[in-house]
C-alpha atoms as a PDB file:
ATOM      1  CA  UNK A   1       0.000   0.000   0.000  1.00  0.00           C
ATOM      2  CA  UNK A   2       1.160   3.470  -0.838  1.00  0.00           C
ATOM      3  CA  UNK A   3       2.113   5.215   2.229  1.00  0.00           C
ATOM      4  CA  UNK A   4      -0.283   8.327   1.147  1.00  0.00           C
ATOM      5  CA  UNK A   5      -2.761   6.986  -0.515  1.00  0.00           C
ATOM      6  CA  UNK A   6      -5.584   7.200   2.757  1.00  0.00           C
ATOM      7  CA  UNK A   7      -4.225  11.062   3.172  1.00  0.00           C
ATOM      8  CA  UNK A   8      -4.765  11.771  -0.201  1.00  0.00           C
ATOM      9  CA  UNK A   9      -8.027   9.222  -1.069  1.00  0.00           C
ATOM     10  CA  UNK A  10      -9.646  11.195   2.408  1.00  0.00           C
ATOM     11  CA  UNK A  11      -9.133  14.490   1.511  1.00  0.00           C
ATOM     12  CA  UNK A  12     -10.683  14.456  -1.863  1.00  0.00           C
ATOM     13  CA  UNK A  13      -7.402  15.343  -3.822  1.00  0.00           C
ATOM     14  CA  UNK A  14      -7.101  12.091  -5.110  1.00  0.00           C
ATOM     15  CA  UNK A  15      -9.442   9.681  -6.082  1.00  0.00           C
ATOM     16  CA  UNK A  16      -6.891   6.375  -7.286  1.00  0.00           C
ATOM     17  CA  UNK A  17      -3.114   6.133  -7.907  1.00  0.00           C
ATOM     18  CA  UNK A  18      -1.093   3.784 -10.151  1.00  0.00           C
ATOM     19  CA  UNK A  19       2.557   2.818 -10.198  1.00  0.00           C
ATOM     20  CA  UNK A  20       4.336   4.118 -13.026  1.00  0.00           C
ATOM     21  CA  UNK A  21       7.856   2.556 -14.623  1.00  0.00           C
ATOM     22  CA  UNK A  22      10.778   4.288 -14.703  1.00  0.00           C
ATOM     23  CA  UNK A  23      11.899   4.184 -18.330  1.00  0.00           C
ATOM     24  CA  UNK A  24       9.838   4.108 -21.491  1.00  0.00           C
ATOM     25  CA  UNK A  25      10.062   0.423 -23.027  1.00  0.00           C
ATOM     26  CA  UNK A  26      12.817   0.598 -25.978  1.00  0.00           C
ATOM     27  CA  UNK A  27      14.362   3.718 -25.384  1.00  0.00           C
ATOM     28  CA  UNK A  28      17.608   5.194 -23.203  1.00  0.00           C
ATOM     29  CA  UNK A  29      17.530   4.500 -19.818  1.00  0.00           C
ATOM     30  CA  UNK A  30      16.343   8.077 -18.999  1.00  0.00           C
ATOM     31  CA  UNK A  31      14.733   8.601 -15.765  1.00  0.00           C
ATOM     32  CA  UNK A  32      10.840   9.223 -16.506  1.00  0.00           C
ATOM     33  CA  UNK A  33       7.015   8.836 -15.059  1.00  0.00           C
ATOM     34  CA  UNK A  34       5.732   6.339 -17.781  1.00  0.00           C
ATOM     35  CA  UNK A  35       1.813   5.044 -17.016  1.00  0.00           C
ATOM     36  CA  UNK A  36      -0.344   2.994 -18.890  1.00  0.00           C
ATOM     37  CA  UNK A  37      -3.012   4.871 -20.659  1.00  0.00           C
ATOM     38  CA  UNK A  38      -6.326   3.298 -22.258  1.00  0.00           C
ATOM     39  CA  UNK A  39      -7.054   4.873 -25.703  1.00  0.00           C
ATOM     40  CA  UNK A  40     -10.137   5.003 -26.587  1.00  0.00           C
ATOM     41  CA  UNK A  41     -11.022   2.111 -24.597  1.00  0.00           C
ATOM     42  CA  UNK A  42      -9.280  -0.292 -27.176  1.00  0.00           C
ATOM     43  CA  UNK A  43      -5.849   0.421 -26.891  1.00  0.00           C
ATOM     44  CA  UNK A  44      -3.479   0.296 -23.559  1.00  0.00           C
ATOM     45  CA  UNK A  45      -0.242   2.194 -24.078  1.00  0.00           C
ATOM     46  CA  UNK A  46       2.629   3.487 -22.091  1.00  0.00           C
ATOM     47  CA  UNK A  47       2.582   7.147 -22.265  1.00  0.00           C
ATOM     48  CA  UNK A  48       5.187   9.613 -20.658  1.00  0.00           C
ATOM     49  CA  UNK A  49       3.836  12.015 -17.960  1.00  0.00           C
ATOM     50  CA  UNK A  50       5.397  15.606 -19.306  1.00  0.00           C
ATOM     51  CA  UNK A  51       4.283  18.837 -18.073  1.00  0.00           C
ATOM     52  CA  UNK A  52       6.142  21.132 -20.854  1.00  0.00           C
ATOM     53  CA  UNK A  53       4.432  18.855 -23.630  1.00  0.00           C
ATOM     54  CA  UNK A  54       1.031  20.771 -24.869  1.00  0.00           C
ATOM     55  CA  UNK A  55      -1.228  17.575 -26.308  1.00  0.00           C
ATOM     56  CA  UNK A  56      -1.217  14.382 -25.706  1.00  0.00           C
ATOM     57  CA  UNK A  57       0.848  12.131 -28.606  1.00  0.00           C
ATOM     58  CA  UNK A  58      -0.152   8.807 -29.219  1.00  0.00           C
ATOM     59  CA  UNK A  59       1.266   6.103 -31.575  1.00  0.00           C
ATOM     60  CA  UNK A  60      -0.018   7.146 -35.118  1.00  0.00           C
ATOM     61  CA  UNK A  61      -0.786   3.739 -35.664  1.00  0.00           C
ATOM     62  CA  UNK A  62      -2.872   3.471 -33.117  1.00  0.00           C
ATOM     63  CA  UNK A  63      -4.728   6.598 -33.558  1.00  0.00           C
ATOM     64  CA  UNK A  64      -5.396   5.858 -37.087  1.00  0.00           C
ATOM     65  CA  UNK A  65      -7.581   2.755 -36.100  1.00  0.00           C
ATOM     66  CA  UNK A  66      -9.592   4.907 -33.865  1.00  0.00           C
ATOM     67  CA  UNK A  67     -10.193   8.041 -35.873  1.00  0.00           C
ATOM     68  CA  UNK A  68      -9.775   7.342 -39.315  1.00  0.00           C
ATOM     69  CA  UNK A  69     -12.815   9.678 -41.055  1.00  0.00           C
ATOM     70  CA  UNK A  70     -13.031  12.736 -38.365  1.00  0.00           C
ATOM     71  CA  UNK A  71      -9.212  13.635 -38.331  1.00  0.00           C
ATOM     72  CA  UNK A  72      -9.630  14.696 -41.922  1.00  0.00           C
ATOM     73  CA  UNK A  73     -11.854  17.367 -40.673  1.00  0.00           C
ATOM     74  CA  UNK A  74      -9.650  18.787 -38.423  1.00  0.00           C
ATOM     75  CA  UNK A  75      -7.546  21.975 -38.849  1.00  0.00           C
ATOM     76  CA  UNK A  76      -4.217  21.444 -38.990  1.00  0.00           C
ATOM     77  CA  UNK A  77      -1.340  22.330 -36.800  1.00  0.00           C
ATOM     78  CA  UNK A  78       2.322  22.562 -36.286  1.00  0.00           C
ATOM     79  CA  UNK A  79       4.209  20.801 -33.253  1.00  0.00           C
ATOM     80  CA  UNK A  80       7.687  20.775 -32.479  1.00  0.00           C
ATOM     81  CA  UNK A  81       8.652  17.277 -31.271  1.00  0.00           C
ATOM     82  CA  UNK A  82      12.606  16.598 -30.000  1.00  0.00           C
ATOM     83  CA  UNK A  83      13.513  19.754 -32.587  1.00  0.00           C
ATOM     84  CA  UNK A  84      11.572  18.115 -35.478  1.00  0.00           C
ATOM     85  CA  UNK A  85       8.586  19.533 -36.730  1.00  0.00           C
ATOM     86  CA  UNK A  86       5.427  17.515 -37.639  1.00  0.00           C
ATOM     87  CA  UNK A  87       2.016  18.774 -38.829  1.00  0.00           C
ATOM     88  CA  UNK A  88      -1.248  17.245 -38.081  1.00  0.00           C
ATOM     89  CA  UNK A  89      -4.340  17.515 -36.618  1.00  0.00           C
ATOM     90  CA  UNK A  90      -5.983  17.726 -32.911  1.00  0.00           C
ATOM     91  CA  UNK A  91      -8.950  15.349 -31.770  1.00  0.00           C
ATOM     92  CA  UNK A  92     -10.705  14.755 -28.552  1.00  0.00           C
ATOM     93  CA  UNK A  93     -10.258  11.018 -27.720  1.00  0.00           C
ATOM     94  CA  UNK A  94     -11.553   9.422 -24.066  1.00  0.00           C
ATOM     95  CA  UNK A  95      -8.359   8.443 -22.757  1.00  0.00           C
ATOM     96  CA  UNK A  96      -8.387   6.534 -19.081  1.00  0.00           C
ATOM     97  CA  UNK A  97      -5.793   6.220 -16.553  1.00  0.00           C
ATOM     98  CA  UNK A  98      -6.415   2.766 -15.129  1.00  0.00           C
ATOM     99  CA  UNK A  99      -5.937   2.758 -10.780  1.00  0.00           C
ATOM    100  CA  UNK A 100      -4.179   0.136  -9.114  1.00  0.00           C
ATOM    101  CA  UNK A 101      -6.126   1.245  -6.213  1.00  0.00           C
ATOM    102  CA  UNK A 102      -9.097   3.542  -6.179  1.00  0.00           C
ATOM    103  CA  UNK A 103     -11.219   4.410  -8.836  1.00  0.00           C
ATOM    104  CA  UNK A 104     -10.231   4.570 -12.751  1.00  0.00           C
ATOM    105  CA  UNK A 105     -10.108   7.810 -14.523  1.00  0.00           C
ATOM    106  CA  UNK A 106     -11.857   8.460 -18.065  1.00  0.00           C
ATOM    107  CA  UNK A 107     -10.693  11.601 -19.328  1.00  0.00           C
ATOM    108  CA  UNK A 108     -11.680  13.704 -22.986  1.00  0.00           C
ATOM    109  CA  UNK A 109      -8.010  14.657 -23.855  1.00  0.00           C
ATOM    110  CA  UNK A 110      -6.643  16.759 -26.896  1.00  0.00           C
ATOM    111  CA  UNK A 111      -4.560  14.690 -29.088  1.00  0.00           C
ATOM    112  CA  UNK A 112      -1.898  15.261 -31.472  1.00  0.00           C
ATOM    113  CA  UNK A 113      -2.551  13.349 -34.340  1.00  0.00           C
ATOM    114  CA  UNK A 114       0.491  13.575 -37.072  1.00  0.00           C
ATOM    115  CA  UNK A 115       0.198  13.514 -40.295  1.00  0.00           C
ATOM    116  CA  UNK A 116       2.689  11.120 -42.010  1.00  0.00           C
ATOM    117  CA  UNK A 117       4.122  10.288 -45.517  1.00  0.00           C
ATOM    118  CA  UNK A 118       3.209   6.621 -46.856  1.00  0.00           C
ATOM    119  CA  UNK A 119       7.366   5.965 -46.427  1.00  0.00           C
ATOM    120  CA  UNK A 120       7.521   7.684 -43.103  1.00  0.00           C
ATOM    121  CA  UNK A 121       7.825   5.657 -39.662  1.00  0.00           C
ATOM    122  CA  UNK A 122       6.356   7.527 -36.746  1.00  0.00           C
ATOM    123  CA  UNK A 123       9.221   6.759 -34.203  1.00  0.00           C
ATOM    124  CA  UNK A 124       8.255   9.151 -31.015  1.00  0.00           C
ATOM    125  CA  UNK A 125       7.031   7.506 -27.881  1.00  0.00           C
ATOM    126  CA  UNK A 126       3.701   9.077 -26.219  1.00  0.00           C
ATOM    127  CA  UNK A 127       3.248  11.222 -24.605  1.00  0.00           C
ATOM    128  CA  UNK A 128       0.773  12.684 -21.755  1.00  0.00           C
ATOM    129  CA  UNK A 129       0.641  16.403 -22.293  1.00  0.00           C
ATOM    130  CA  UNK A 130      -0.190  19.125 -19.628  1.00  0.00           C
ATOM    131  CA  UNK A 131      -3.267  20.968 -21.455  1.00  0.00           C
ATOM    132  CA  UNK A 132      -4.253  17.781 -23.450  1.00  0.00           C
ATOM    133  CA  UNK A 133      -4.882  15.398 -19.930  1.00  0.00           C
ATOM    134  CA  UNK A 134      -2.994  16.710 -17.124  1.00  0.00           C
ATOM    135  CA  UNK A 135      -4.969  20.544 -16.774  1.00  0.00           C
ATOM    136  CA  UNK A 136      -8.293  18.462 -16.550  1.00  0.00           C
ATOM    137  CA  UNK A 137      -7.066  16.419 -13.419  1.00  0.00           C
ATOM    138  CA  UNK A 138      -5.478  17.025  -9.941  1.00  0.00           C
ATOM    139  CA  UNK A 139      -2.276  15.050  -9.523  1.00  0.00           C
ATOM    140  CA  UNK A 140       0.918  14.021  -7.320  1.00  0.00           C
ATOM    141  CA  UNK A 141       3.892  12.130  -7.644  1.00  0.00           C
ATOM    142  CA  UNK A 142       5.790   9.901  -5.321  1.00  0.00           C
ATOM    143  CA  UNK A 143       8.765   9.703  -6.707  1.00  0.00           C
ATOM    144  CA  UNK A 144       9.784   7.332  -3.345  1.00  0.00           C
ATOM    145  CA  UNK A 145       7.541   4.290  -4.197  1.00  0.00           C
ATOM    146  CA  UNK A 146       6.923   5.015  -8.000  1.00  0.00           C
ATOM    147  CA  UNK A 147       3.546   6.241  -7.588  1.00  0.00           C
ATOM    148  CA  UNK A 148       0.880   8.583  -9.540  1.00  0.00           C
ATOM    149  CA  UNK A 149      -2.252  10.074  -7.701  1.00  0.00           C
ATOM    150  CA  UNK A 150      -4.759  11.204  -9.585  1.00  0.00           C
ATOM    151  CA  UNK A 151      -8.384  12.432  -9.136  1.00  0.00           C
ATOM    152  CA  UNK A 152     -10.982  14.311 -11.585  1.00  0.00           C
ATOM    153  CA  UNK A 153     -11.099  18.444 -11.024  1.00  0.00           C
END
């Protein structure tokens, strides 16, 4: 048991918490906060928790299964990712944070949704991005016992 979950669970600021990895599968051993995120309620994905990061990114892959027709629609935009810049197109997708104790999370976030030539591989991990998720929820890290609380606003 995480030593403040009750503190946290009582008070109202948090409503479940998860333990994150370390390190994002298949890249550098950096230090990071890496949870599992449901996408759309058909995908589970590590993401990386980053607060400078506008949108959430997701695996274009992955987001081309769920939103094939509407991202056409979309306006497009510019993002700077690692110094590279992609354009594409933001969505709203449902994307939940699973607990390992309390109560699950289902959140509308913003997504990033890149735009890619037929020959291009999309080779950026995800990414959890402050005004895409992490504005629309109250949350706390234990950087002790690898754990994220979370709970709605």
């Amino acid at each position: 048991m995480a030593r403040f979950n009750q503190p946290l669970f009582d008070s109202g600021f948090a409503s479940g918490l998860v333990y994150y990895e370390d390190q994002y599968p298949g890249q550098d051993p950096t230090a990071r906060i890496v949870l599992s995120v449901t996408v759309a309620g058909l995908h589970t994905v590590p993401a990386i928790v980053d607060t400078g990061a506008p949108w959430c990114l997701l695996d274009a892959d992955i987001l081309a299964e769920i939103e094939p027709v509407q991202a056409d629609s979309l306006p497009t935009e510019r993002l700077s990712i690692r110094g590279v810049s992609y354009q594409g197109r933001l969505t709203r997708l449902i994307v939940s944070l699973r607990a390992d104790e309390g109560e699950d999370v289902d959140l509308e976030a913003t997504v990033f949704v890149p735009i890619l030539n037929p020959d291009e591989t999309w080779n950026v991990p995800n990414f959890i991005g402050l005004q895409g998720l992490l504005s629309r929820i109250r949350f706390a890290v234990d950087p002790a016992e690898n754990v994220f609380y979370f709970g709605p606003t």
